[in-house]
Protein backbone atom coordinates (compact mmCIF):
# COMPACT_ATOMS: atom_id res chain seq x y z
CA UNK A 1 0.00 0.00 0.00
CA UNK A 2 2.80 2.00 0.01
CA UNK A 3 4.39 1.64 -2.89
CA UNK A 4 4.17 4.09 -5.71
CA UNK A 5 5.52 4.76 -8.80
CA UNK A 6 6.41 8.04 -11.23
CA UNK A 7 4.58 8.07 -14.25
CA UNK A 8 6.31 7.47 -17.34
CA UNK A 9 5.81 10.68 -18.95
CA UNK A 10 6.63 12.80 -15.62
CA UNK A 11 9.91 14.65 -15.86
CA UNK A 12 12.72 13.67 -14.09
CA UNK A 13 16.23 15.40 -12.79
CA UNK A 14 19.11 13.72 -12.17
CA UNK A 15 21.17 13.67 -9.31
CA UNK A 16 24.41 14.96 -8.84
CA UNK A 17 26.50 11.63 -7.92
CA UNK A 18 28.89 12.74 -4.92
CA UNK A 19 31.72 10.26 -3.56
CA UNK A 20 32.79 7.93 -6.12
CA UNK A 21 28.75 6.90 -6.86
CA UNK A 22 27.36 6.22 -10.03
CA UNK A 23 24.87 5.30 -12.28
CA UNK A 24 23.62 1.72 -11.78
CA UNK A 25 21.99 -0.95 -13.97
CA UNK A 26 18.65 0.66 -13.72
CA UNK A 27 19.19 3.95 -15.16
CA UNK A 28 20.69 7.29 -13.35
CA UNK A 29 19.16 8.06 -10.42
CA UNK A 30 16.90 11.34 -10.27
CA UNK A 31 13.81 12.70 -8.85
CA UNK A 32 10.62 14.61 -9.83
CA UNK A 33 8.35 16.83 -7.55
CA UNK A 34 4.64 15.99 -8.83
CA UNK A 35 1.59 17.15 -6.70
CA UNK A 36 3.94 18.01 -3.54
CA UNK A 37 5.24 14.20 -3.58
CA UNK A 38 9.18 13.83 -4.58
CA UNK A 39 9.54 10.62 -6.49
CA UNK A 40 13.04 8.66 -6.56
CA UNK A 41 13.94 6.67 -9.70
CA UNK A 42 17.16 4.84 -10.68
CA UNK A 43 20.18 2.84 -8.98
CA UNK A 44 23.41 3.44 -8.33
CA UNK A 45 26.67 1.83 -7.00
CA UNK A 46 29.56 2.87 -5.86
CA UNK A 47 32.56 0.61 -7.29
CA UNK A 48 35.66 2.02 -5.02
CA UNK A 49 34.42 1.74 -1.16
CA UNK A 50 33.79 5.54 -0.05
CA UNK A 51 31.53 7.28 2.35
CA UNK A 52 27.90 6.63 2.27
CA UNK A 53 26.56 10.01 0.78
CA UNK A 54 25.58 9.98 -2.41
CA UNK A 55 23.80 13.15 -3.82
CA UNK A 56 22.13 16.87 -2.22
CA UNK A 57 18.66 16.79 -3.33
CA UNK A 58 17.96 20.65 -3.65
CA UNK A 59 15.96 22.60 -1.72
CA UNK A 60 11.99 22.26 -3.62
CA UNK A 61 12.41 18.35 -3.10
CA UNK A 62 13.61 18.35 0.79
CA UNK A 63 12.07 16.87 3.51
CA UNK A 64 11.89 18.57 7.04
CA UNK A 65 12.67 15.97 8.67
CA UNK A 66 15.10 13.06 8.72
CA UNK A 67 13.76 9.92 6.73
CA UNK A 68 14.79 6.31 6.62
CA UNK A 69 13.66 4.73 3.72
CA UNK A 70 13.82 0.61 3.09
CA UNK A 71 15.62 0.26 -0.12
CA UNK A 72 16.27 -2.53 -2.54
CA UNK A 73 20.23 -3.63 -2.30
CA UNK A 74 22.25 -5.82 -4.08
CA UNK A 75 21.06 -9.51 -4.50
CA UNK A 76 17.40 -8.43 -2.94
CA UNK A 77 18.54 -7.71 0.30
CA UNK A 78 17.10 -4.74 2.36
CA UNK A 79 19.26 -1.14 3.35
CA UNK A 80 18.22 2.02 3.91
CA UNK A 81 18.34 5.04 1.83
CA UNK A 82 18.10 8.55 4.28
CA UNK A 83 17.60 11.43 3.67
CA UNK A 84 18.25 14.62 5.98
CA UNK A 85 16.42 18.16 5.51
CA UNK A 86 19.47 19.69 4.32
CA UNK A 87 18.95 17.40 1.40
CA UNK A 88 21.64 14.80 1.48
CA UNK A 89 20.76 11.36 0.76
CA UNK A 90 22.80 8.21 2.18
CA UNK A 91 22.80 4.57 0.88
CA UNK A 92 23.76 2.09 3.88
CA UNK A 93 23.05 -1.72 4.59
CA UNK A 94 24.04 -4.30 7.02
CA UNK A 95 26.96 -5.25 4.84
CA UNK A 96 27.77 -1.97 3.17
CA UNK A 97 29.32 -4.29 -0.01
CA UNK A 98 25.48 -4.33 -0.53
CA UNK A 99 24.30 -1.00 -0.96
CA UNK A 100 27.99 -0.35 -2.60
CA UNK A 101 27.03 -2.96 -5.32
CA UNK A 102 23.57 -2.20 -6.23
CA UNK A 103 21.04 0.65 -4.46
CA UNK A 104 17.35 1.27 -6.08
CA UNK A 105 15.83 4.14 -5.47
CA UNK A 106 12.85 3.14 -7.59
CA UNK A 107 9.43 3.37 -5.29
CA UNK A 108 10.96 5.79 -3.30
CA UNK A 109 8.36 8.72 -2.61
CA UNK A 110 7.37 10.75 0.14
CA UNK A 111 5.56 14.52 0.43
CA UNK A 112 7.60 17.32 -0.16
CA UNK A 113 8.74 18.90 3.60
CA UNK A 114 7.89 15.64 5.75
């Protein structure tokens, strides 16, 4: 029930990839502000073991609050994506080789200042 997804013909914005992150096998990560709801889409990975911030969302698509996120890792295990209010978004997991190898961001929504 909480699971949403972007509409195909919605437009998207990339992200910025900070700290040695990049695009993954399911297309470069972004987001799209629709209706007051900020919708994540893409994967990324990060192929040389670095911090776990990944991009600065700017300031129309923060949250107000800090949010932890279930994400989709490498070989279907769970991690967490979080994001702060000043907009920067981490990718962690119980064994960080699996948010290093493979994060989605895909069904990743929440309102805009939450």
């Amino acid at each position: 029930a909480t699971v949403s997804y972007l509409a195909a013909a919605a437009s998207a914005h990339k992200l910025t990839l900070i700290n040695g992150w990049r695009k993954g096998i399911a297309g470069s990560p972004s987001y799209s502000v629709i209706g007051g709801v900020v919708y994540l889409s893409g994967s990324l990975d990060q192929r040389v073991a670095g911090p776990d911030e990944f991009a600065v969302l700017p300031p129309g698509a923060r949250p107000a609050h800090n949010l932890y996120i279930k994400a989709y890792m490498w070989h279907g295990n769970a991690g967490t994506v979080v994001i702060e209010p000043d907009g920067v978004m981490f990718a962690y997991s119980p064994l960080d080789v699996d948010a290093q190898d493979l994060t989605s961001l895909a069904a990743i929504s929440y309102p805009v200042g939450s």
